[in-house]
N, C-alpha and C. Protein backbone atom coordinates (compact mmCIF):
# COMPACT_ATOMS: atom_id res chain seq x y z
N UNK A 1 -0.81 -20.59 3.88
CA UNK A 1 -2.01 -19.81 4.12
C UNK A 1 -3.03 -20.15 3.02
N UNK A 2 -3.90 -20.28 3.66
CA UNK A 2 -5.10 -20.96 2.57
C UNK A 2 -5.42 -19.48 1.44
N UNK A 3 -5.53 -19.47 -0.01
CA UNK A 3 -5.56 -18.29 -0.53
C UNK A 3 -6.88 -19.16 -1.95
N UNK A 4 -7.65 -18.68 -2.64
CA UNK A 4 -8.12 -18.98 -4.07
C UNK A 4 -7.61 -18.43 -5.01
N UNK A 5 -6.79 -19.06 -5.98
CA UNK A 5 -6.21 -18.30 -6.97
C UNK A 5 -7.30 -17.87 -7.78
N UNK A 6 -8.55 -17.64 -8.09
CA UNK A 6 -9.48 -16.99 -8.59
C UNK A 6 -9.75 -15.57 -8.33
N UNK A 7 -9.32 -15.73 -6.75
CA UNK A 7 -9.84 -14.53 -5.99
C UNK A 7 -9.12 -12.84 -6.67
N UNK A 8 -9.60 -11.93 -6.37
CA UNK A 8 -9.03 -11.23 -6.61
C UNK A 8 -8.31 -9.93 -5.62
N UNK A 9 -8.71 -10.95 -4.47
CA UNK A 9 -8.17 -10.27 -2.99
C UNK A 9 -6.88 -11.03 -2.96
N UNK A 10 -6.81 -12.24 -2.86
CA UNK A 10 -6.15 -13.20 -3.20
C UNK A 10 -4.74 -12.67 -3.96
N UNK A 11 -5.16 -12.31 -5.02
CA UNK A 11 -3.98 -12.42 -5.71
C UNK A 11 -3.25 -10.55 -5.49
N UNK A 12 -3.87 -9.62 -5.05
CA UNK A 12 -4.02 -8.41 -3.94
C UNK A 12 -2.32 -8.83 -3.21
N UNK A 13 -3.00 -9.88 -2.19
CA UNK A 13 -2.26 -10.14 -1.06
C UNK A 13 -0.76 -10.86 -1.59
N UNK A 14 -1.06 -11.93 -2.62
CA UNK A 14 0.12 -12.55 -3.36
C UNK A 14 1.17 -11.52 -4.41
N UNK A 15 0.70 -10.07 -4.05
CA UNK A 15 1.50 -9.37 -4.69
C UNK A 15 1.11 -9.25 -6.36
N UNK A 16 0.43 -9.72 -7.31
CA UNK A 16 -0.16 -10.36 -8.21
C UNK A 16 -1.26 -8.81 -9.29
N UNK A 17 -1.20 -8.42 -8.24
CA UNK A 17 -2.30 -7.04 -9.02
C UNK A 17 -1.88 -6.24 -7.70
N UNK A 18 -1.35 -4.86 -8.43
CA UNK A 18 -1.30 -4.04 -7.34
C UNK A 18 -1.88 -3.40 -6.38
N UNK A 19 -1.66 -2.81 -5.58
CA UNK A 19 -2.28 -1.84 -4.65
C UNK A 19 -1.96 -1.02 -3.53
N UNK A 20 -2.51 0.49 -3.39
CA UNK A 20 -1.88 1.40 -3.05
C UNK A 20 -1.99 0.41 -0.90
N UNK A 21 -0.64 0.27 -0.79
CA UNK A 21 -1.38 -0.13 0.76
C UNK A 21 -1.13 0.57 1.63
N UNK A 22 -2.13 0.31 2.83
CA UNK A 22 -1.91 0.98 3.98
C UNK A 22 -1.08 0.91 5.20
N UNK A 23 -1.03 -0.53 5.00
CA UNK A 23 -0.68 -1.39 5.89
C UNK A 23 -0.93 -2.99 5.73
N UNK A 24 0.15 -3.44 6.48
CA UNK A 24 0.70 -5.00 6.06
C UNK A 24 1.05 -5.51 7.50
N UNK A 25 0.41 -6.60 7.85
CA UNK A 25 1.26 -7.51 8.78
C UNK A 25 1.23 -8.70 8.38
N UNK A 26 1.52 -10.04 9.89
CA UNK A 26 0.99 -11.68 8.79
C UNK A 26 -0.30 -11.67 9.05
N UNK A 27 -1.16 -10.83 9.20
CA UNK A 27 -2.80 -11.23 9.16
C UNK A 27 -3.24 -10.59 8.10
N UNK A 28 -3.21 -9.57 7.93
CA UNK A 28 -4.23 -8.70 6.92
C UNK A 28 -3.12 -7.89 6.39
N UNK A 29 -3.93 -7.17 5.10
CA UNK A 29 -3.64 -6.62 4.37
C UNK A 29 -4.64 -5.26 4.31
N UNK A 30 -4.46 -3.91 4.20
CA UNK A 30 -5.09 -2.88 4.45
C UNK A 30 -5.01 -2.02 2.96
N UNK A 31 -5.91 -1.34 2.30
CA UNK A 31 -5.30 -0.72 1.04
C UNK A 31 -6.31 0.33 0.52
N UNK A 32 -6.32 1.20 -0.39
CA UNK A 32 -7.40 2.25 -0.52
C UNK A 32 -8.19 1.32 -1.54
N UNK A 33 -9.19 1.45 -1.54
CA UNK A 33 -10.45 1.10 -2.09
C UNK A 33 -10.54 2.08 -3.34
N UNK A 34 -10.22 1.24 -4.84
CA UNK A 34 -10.33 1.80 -6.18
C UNK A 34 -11.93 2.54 -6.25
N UNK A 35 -12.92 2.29 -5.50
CA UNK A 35 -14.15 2.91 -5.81
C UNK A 35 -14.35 3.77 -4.99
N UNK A 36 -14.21 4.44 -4.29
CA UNK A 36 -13.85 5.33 -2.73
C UNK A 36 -15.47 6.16 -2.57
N UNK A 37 -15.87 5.65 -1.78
CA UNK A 37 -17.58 6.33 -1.01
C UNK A 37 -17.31 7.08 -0.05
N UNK A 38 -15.88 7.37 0.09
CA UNK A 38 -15.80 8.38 0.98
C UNK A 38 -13.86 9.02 1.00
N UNK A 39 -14.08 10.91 1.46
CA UNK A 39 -12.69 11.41 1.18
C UNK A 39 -11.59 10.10 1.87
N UNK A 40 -11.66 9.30 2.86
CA UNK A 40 -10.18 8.16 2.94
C UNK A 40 -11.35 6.68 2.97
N UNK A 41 -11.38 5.64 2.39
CA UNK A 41 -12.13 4.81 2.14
C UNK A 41 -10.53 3.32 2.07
N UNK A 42 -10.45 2.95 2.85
CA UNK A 42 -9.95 1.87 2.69
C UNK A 42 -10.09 0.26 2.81
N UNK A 43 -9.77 -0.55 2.32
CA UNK A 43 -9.94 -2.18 3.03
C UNK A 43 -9.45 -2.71 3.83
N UNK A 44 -9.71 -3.73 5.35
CA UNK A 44 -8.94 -4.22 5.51
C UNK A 44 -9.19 -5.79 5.29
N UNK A 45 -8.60 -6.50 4.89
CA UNK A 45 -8.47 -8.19 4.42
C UNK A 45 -7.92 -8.52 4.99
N UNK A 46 -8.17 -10.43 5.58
CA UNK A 46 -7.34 -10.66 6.11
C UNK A 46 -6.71 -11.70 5.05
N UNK A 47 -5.37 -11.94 5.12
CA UNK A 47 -4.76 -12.79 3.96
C UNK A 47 -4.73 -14.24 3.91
N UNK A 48 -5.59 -14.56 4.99
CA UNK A 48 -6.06 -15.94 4.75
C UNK A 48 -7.56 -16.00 3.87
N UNK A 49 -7.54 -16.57 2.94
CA UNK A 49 -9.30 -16.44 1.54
C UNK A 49 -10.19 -16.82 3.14
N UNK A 50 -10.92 -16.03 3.12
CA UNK A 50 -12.54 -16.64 4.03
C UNK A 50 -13.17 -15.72 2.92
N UNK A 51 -14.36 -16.77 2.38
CA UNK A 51 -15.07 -16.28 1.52
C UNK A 51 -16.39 -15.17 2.02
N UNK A 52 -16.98 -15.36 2.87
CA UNK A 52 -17.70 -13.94 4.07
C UNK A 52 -18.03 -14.34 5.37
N UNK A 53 -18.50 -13.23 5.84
CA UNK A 53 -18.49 -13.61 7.08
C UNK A 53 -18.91 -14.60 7.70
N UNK A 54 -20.16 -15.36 7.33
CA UNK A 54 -20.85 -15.79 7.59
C UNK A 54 -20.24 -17.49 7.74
N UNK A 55 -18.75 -17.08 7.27
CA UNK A 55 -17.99 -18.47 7.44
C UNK A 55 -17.21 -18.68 8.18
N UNK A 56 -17.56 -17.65 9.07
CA UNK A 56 -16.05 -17.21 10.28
C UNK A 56 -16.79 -18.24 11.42
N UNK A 57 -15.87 -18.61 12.35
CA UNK A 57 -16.38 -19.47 13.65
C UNK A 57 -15.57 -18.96 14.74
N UNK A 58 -15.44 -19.64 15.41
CA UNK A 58 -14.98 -19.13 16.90
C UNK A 58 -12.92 -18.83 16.75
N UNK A 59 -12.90 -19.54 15.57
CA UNK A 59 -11.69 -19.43 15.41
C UNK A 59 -10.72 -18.36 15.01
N UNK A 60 -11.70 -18.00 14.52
CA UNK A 60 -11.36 -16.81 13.58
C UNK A 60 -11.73 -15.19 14.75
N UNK A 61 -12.04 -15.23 16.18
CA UNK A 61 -12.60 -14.21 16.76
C UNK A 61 -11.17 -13.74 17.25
N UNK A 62 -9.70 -13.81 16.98
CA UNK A 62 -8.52 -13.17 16.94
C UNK A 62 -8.48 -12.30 15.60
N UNK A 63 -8.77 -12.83 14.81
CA UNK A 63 -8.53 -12.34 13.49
C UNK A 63 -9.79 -11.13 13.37
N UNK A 64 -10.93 -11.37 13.94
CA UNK A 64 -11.60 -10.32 13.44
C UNK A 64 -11.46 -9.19 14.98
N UNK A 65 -11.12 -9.33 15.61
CA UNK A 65 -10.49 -8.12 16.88
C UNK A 65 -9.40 -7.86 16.30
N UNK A 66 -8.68 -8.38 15.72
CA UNK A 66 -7.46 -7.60 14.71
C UNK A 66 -8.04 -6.49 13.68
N UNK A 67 -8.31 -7.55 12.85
CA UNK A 67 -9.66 -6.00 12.09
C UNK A 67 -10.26 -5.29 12.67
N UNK A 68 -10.52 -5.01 13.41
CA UNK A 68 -11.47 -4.28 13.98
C UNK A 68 -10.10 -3.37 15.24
N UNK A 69 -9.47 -3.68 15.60
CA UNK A 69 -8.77 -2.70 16.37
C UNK A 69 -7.81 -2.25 15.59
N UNK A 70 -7.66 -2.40 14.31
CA UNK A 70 -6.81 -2.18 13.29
C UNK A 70 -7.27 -0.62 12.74
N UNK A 71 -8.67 -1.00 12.48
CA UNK A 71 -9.34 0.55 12.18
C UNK A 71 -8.98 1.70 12.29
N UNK A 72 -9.34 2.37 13.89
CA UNK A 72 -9.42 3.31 14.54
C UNK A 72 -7.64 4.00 14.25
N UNK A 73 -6.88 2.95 14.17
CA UNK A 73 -5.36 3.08 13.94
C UNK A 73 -5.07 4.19 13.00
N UNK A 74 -5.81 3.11 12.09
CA UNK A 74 -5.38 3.67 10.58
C UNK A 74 -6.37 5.10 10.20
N UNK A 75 -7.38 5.07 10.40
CA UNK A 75 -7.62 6.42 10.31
C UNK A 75 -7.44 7.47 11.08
N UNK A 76 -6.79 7.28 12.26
CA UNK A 76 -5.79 8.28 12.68
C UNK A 76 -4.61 8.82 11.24
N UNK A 77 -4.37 7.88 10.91
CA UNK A 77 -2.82 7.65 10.36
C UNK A 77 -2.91 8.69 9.09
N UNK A 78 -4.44 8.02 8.85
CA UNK A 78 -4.90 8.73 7.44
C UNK A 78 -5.32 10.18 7.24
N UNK A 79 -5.23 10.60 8.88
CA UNK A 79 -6.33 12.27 8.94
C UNK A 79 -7.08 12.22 9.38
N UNK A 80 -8.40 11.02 9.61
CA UNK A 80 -9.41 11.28 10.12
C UNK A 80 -10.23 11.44 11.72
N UNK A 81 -10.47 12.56 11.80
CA UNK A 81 -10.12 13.09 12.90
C UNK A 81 -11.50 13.24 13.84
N UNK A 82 -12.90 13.32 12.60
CA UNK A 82 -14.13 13.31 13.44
C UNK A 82 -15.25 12.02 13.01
N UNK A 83 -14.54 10.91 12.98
CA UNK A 83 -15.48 9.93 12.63
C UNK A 83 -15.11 9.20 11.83
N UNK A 84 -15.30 7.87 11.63
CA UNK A 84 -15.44 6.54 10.63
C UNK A 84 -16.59 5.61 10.47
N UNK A 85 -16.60 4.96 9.65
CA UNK A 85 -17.59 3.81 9.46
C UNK A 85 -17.09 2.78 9.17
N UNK A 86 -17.21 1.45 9.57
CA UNK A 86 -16.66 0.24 9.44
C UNK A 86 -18.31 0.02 8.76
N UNK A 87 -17.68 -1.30 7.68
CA UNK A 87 -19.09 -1.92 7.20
C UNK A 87 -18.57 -3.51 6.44
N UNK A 88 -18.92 -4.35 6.96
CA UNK A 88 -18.72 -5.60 6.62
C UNK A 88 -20.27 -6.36 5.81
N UNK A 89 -19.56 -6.02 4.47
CA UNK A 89 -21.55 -6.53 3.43
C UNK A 89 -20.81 -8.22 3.48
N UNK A 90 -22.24 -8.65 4.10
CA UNK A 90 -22.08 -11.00 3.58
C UNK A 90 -23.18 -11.26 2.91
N UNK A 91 -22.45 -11.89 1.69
CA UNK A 91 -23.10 -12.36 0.75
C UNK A 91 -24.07 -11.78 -0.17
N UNK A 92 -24.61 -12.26 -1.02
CA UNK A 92 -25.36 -11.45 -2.10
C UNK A 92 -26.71 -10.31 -1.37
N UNK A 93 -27.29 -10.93 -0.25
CA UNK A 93 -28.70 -10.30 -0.23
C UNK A 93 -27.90 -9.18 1.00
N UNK A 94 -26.57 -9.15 1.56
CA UNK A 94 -26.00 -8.47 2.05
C UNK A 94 -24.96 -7.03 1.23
N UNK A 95 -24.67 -7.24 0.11
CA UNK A 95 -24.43 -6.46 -0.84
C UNK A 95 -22.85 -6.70 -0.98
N UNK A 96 -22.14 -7.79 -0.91
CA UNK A 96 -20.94 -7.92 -1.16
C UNK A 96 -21.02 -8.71 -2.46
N UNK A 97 -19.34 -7.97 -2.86
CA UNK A 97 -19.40 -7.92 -4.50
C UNK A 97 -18.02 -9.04 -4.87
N UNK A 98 -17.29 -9.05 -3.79
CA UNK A 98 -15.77 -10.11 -3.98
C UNK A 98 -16.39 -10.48 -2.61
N UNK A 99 -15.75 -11.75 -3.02
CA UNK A 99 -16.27 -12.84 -2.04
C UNK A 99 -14.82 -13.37 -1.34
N UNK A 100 -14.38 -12.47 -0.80
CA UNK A 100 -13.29 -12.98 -0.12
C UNK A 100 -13.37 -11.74 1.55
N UNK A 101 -13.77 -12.12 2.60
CA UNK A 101 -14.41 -11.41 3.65
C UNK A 101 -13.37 -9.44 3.39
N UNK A 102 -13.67 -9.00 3.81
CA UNK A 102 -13.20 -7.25 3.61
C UNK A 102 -14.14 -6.55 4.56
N UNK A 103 -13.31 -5.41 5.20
CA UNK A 103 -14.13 -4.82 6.03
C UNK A 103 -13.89 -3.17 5.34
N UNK A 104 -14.93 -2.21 5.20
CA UNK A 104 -14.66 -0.98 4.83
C UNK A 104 -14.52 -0.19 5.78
N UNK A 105 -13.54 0.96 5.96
CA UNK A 105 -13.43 1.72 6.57
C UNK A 105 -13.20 3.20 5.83
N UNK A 106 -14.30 3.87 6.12
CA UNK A 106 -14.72 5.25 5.67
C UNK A 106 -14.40 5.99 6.19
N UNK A 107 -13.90 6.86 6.29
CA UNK A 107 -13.91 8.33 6.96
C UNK A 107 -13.91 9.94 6.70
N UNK A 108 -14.72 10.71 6.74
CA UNK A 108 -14.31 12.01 6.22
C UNK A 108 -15.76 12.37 6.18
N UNK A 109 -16.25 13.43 5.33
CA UNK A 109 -17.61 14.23 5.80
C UNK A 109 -18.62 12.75 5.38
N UNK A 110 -19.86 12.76 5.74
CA UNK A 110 -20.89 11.90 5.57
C UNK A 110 -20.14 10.96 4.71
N UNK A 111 -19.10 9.35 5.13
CA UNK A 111 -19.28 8.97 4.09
C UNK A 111 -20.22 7.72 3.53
N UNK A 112 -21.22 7.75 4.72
CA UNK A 112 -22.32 6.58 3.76
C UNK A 112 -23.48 7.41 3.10
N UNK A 113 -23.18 8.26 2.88
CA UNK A 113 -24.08 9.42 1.75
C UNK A 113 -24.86 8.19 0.74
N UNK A 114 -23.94 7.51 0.27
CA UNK A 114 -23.95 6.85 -0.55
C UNK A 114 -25.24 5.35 -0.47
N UNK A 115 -25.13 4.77 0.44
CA UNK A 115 -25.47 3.82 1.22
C UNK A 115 -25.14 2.98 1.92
């Protein structure tokens, strides 16, 4: 699996730096988000390095219907019972901060309060 040992999703997924997870299969990796913008705020990654979205192609449209039907799952799982937010930031003028693709999933009272 293609991974950057720089990364720090990367090394997430290689077991390497911990994290509380949510969930694990061979695609992604799911986990609470150390900065949390909202009461359940988690990631999901997929464990192959794609650096953002904007590098995904037709190939990759399994992998991101995985993410994305992965969601709704997990915040069941988590409690959340009246709403979520998915938010995928690409690249700098998009507001992503690790450059290894991540999708957020928020849930609980207002959680893009924040932005």
């Amino acid at each position: 699996m293609n991974a950057d040992p720089n990364c720090i999703f990367c090394k997430i997924v290689a077991g390497q730096i911990p994290s509380k997870k949510v969930h694990e299969d061979e695609q992604v990796l799911a986990f609470h988000d150390i900065h949390p913008w909202a009461p359940v705020h988690v990631l999901v990654i997929p464990k192959q390095h794609i650096a953002t979205l904007a590098e995904v192609g037709p190939e990759h449209a399994a992998l991101l219907g995985h993410m994305l039907g992965l969601a709704p799952r997990l915040m069941r799982e988590l409690g959340v019972v009246d709403g979520f937010r998915t938010v995928i930031n690409t690249g700098r003028d998009g507001g992503q901060e690790v450059y290894h693709l991540h999708m957020h999933v928020m849930g609980g009272p207002r959680p893009w309060a924040r932005g």
